[in-house]
N, C-alpha and C. Protein backbone atom coordinates (compact mmCIF):
# COMPACT_ATOMS: atom_id res chain seq x y z
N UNK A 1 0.83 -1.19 0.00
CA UNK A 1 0.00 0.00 0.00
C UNK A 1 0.87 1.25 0.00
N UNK A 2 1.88 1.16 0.95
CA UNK A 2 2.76 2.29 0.78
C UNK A 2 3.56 2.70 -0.53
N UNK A 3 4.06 1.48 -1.10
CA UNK A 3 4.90 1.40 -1.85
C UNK A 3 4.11 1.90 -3.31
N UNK A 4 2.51 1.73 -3.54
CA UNK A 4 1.91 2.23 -4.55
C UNK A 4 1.77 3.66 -4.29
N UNK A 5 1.72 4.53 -3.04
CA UNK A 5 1.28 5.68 -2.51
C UNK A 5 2.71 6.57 -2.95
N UNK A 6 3.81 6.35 -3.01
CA UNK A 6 5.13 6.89 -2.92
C UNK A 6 5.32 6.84 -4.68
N UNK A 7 5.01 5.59 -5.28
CA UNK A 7 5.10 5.41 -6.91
C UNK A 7 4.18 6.13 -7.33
N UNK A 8 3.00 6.55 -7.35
CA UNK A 8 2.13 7.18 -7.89
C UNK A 8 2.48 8.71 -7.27
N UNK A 9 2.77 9.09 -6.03
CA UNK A 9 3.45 10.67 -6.14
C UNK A 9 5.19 10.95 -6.80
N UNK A 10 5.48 9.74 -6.66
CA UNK A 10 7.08 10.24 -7.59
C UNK A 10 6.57 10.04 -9.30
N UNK A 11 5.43 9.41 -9.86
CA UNK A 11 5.15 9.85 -11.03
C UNK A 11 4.66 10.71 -11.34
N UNK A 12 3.55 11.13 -10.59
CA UNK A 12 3.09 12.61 -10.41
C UNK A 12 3.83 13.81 -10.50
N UNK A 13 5.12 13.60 -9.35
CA UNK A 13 5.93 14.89 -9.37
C UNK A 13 7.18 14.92 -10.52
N UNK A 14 7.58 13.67 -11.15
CA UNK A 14 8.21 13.71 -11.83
C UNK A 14 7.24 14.30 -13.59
N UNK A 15 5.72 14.12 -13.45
CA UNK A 15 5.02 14.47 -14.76
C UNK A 15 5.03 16.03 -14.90
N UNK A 16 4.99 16.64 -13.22
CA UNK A 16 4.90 18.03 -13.10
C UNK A 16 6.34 18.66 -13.88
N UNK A 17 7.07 18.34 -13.14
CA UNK A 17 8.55 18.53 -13.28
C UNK A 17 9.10 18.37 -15.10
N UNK A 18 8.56 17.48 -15.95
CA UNK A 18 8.52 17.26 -17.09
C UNK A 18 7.76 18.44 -17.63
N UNK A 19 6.62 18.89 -17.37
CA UNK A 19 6.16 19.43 -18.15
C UNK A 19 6.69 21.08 -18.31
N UNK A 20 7.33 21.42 -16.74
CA UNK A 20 7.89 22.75 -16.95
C UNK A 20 9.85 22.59 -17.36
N UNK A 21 10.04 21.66 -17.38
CA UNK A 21 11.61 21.57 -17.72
C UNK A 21 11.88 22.01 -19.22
N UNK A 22 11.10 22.28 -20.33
CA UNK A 22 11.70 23.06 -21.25
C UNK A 22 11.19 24.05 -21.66
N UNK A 23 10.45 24.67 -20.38
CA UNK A 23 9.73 26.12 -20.58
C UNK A 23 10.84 27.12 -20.50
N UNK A 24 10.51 28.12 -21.01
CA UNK A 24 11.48 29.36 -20.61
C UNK A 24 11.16 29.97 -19.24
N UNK A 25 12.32 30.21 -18.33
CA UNK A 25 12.02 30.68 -17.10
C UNK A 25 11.76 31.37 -17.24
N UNK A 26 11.05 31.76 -15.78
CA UNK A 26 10.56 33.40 -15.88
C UNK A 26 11.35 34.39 -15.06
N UNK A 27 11.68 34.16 -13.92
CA UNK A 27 12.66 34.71 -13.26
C UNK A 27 13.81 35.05 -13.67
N UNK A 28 14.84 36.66 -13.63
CA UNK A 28 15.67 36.85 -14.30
C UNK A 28 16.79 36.55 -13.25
N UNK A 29 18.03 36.08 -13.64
CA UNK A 29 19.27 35.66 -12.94
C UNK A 29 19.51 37.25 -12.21
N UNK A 30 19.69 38.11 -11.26
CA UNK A 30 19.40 38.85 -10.43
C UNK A 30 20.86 40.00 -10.84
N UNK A 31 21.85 39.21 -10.45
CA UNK A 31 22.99 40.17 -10.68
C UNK A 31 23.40 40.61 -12.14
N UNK A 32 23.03 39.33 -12.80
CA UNK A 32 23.47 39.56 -14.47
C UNK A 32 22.60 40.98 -14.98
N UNK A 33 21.28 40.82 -14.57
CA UNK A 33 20.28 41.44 -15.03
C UNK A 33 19.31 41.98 -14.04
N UNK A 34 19.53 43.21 -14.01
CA UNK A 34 18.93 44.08 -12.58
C UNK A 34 17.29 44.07 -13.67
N UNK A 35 16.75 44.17 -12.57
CA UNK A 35 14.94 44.64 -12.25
C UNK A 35 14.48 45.98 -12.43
N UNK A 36 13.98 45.85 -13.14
CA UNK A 36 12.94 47.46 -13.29
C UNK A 36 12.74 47.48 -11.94
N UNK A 37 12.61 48.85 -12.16
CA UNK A 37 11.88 49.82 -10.69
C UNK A 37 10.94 50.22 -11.80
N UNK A 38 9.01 50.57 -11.05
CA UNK A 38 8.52 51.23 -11.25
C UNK A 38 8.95 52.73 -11.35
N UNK A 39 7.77 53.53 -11.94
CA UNK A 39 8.07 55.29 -12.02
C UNK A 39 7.71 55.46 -10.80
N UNK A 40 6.93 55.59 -9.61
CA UNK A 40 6.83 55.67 -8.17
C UNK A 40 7.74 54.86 -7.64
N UNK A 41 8.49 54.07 -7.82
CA UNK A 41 9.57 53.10 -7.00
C UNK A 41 9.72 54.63 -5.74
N UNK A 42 10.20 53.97 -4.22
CA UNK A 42 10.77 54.71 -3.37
C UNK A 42 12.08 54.19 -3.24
N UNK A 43 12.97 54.63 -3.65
CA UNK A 43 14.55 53.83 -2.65
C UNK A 43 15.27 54.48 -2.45
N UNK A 44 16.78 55.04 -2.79
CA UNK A 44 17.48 55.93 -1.91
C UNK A 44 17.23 57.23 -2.38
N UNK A 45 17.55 58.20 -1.57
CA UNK A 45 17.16 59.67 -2.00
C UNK A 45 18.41 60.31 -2.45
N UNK A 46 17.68 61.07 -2.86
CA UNK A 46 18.66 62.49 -4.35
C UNK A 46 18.63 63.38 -3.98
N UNK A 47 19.52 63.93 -3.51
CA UNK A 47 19.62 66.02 -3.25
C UNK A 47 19.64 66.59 -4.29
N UNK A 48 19.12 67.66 -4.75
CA UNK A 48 19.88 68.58 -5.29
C UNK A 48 20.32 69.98 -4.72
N UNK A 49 21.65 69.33 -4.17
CA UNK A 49 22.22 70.96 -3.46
C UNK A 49 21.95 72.35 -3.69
N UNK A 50 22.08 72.36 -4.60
CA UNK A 50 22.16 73.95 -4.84
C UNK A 50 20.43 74.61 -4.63
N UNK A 51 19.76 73.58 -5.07
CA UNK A 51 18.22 74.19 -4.51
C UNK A 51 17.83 73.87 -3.22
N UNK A 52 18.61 73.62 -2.63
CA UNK A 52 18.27 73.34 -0.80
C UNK A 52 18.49 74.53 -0.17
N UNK A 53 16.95 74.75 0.49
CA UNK A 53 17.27 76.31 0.81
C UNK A 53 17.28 76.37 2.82
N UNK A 54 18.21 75.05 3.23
CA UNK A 54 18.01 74.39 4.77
C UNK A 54 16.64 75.34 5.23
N UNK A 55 15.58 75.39 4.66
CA UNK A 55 14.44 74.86 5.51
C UNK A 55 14.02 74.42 6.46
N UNK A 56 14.46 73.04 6.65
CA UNK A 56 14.31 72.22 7.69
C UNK A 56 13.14 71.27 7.75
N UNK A 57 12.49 71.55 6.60
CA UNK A 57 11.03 70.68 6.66
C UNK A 57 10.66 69.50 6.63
N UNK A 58 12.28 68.29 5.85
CA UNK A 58 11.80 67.57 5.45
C UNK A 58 12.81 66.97 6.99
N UNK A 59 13.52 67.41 7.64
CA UNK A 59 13.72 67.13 8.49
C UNK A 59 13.06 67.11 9.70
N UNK A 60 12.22 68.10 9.70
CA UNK A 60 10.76 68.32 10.79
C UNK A 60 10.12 66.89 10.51
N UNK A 61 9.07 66.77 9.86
CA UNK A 61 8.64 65.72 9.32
C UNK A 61 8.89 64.48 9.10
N UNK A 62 10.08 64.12 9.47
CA UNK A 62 10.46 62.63 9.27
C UNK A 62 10.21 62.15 10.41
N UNK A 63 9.18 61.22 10.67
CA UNK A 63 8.53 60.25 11.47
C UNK A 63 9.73 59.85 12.76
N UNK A 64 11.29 59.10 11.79
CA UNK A 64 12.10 58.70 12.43
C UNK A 64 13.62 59.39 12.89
N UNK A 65 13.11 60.59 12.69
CA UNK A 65 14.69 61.22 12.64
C UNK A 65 15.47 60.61 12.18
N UNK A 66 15.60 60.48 10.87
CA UNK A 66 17.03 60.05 10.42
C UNK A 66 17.72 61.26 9.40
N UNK A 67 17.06 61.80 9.27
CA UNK A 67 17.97 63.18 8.65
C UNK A 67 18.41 64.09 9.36
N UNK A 68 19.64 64.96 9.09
CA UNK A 68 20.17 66.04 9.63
C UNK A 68 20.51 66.58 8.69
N UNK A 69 20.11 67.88 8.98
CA UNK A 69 20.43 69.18 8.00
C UNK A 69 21.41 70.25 8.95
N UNK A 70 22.10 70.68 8.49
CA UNK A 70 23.14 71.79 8.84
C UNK A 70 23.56 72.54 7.79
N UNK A 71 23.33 74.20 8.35
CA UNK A 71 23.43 75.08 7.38
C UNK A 71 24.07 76.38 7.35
N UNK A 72 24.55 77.42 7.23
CA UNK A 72 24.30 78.67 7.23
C UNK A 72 24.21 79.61 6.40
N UNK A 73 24.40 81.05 6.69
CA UNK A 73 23.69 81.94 5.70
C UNK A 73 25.12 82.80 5.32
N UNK A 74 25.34 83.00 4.36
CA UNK A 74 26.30 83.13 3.17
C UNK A 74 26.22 84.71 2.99
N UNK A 75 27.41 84.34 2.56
CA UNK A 75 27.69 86.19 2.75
C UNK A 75 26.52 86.71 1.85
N UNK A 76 25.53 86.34 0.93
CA UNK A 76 24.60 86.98 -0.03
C UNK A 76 23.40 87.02 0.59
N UNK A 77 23.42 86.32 1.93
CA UNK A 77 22.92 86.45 2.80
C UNK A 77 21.59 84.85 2.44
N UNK A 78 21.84 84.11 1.81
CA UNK A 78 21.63 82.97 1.48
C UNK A 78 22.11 82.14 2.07
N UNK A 79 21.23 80.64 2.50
CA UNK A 79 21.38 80.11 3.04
C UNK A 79 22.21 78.81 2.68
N UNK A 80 23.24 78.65 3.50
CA UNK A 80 23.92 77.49 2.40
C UNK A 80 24.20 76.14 3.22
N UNK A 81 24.10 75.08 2.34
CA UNK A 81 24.23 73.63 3.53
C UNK A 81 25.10 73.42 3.58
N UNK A 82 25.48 72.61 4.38
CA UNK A 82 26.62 72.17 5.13
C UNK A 82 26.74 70.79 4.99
N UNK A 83 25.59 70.34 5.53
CA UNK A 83 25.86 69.09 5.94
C UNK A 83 24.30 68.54 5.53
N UNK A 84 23.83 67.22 4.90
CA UNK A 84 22.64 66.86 4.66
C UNK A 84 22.99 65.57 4.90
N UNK A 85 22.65 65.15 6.24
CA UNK A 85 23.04 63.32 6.22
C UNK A 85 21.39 62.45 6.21
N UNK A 86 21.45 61.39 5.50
CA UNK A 86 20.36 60.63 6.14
C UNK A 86 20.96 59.04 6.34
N UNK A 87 20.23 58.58 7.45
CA UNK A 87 20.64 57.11 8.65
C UNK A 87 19.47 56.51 7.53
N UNK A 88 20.44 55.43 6.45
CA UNK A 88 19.49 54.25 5.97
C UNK A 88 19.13 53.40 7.17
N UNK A 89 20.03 53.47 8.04
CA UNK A 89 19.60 52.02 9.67
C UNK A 89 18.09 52.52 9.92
N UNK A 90 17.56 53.58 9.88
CA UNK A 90 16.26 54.55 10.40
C UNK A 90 15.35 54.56 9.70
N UNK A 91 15.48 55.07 8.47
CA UNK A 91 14.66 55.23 7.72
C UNK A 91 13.59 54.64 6.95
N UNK A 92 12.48 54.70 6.74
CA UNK A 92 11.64 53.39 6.73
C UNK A 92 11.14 54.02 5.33
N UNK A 93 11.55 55.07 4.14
CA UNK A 93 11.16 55.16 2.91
C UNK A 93 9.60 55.83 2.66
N UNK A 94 9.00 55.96 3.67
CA UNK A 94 7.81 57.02 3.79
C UNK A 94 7.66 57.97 3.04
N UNK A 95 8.44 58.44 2.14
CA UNK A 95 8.30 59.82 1.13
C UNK A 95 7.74 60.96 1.85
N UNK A 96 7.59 61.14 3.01
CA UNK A 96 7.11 62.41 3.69
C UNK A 96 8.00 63.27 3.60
N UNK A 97 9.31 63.42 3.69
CA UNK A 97 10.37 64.00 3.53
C UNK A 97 10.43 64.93 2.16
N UNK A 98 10.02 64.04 1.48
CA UNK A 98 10.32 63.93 -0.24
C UNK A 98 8.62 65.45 -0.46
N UNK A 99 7.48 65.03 -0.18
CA UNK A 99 6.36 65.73 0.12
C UNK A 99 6.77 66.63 0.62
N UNK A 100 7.15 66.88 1.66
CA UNK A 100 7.45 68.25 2.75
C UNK A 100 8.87 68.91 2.08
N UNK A 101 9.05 68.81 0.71
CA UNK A 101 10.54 69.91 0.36
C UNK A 101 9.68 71.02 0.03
N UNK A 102 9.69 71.95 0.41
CA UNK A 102 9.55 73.12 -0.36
C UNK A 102 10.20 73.55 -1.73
N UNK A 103 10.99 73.14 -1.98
CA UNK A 103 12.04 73.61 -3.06
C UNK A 103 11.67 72.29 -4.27
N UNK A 104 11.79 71.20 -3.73
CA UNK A 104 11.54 70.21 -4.57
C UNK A 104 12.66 70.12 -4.76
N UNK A 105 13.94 69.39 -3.78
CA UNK A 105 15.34 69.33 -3.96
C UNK A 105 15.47 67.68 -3.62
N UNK A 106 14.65 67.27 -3.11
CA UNK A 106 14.79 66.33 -2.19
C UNK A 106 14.23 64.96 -2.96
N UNK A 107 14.21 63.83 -3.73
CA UNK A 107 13.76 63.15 -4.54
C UNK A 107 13.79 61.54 -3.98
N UNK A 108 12.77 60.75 -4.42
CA UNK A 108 13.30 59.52 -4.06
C UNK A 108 13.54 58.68 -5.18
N UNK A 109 14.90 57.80 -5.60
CA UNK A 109 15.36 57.83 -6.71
C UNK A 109 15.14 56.13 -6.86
N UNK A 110 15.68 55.24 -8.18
CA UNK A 110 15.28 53.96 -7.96
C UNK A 110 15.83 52.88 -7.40
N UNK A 111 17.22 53.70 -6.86
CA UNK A 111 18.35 52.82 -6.00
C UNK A 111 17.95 51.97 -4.92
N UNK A 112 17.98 50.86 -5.06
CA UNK A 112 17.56 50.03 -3.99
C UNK A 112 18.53 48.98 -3.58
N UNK A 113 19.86 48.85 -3.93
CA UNK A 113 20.94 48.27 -3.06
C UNK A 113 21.65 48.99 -2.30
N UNK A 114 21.13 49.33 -1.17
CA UNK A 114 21.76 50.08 -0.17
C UNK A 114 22.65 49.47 0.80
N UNK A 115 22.36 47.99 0.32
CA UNK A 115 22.93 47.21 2.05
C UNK A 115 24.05 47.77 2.07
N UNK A 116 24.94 47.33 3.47
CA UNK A 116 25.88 47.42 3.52
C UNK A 116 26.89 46.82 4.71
N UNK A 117 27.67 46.25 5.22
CA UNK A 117 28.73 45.60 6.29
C UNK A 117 28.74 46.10 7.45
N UNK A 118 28.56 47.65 7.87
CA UNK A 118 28.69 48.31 8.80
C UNK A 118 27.58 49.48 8.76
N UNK A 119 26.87 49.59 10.39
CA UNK A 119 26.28 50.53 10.27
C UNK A 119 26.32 52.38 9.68
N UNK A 120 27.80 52.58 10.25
CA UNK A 120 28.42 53.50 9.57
C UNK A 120 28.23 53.78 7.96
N UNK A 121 28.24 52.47 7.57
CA UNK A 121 28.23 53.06 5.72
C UNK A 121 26.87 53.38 5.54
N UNK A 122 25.92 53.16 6.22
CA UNK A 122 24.73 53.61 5.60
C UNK A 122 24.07 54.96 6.60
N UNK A 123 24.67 55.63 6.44
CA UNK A 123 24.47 57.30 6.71
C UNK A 123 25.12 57.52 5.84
N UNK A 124 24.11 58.20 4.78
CA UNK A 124 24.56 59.12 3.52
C UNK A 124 24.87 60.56 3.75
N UNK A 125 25.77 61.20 2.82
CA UNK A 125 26.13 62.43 3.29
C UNK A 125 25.69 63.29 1.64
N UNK A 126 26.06 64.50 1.55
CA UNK A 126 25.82 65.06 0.53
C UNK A 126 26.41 64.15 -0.41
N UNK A 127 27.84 64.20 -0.52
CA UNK A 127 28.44 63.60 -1.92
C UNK A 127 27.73 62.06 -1.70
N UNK A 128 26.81 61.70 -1.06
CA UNK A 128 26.68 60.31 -1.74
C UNK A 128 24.89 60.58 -1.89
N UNK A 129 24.28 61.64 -1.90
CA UNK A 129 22.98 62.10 -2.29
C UNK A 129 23.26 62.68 -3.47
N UNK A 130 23.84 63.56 -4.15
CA UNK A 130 23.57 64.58 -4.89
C UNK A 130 23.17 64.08 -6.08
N UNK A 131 22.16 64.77 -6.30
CA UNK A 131 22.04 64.65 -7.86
C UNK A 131 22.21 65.96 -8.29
N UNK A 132 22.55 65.62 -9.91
CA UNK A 132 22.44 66.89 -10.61
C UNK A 132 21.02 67.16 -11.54
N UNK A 133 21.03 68.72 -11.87
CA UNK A 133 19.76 68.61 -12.43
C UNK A 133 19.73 68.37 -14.14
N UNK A 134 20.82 68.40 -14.37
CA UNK A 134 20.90 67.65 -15.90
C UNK A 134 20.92 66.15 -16.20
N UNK A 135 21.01 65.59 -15.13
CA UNK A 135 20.98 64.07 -14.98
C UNK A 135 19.19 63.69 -14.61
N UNK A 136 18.42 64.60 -13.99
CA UNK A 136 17.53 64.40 -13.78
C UNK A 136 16.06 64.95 -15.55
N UNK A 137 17.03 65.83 -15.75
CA UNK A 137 16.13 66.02 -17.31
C UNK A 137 16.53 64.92 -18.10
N UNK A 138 17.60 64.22 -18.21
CA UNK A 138 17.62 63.89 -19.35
C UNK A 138 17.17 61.94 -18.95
N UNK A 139 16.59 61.71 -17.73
CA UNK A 139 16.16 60.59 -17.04
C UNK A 139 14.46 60.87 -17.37
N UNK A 140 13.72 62.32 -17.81
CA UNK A 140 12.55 62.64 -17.76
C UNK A 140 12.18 62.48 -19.30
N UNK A 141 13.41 62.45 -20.08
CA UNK A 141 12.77 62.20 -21.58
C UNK A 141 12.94 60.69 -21.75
């Protein structure tokens, strides 16, 4: 009885197994061939410096404090940043930040390998936010 119960599921699973073995997969090999991001995708964020007018808003607004803004005001009497860090360990991708720019400096872009070995590497600083705004027009055509 057993021995018919075990033969009739190893023919079974071997008929399954036959019938998808010369299909084309569907799943793409991951590293060879990265994944679309949707046009709403959220993943790491984009400055654009020069239109950051330290505000402070999108830093008000972040649920988890993981941003810091540091700034001051420039001999033109303009305000200039200093320092724009955000804690990937914190941040939970909420786009409220991104909502609350006034300037519209602040973007969420389609980068989504952020991991990293040490907590340290994932606090971004300006040079590892910035975008430029000619990189961002020519991503819009």
């Amino acid at each position: 009885m057993h021995v018919k119960q075990i033969s009739r599921g190893l023919v079974m699973g071997l008929k399954v197994t036959g019938t998808h073995v010369f299909k084309k997969p569907i799943t793409r090999p991951y590293p060879e061939q990265r994944a679309s991001t949707p046009p709403r995708f959220r993943g790491a964020h984009r400055l654009i410096e020069e239109d950051c007018v330290v505000c402070h808003a999108c830093d008000r607004v972040c649920p988890v404090n993981c941003i810091v803004i540091k700034g001051f005001r420039g001999e033109d009497r303009r305000f200039v940043l200093e320092q724009f860090d955000i804690d990937y360990n914190l941040c939970m991708f909420c786009n409220l930040c991104v909502e609350a720019c006034p300037p519209k400096c602040l973007l969420m872009g389609p980068e989504f390998e952020i991991s990293s070995e040490s907590h340290k590497d994932l606090v971004w600083s300006i040079k590892d936010l910035r975008y430029e705004k000619e990189t961002r027009k020519e991503e819009s055509l």
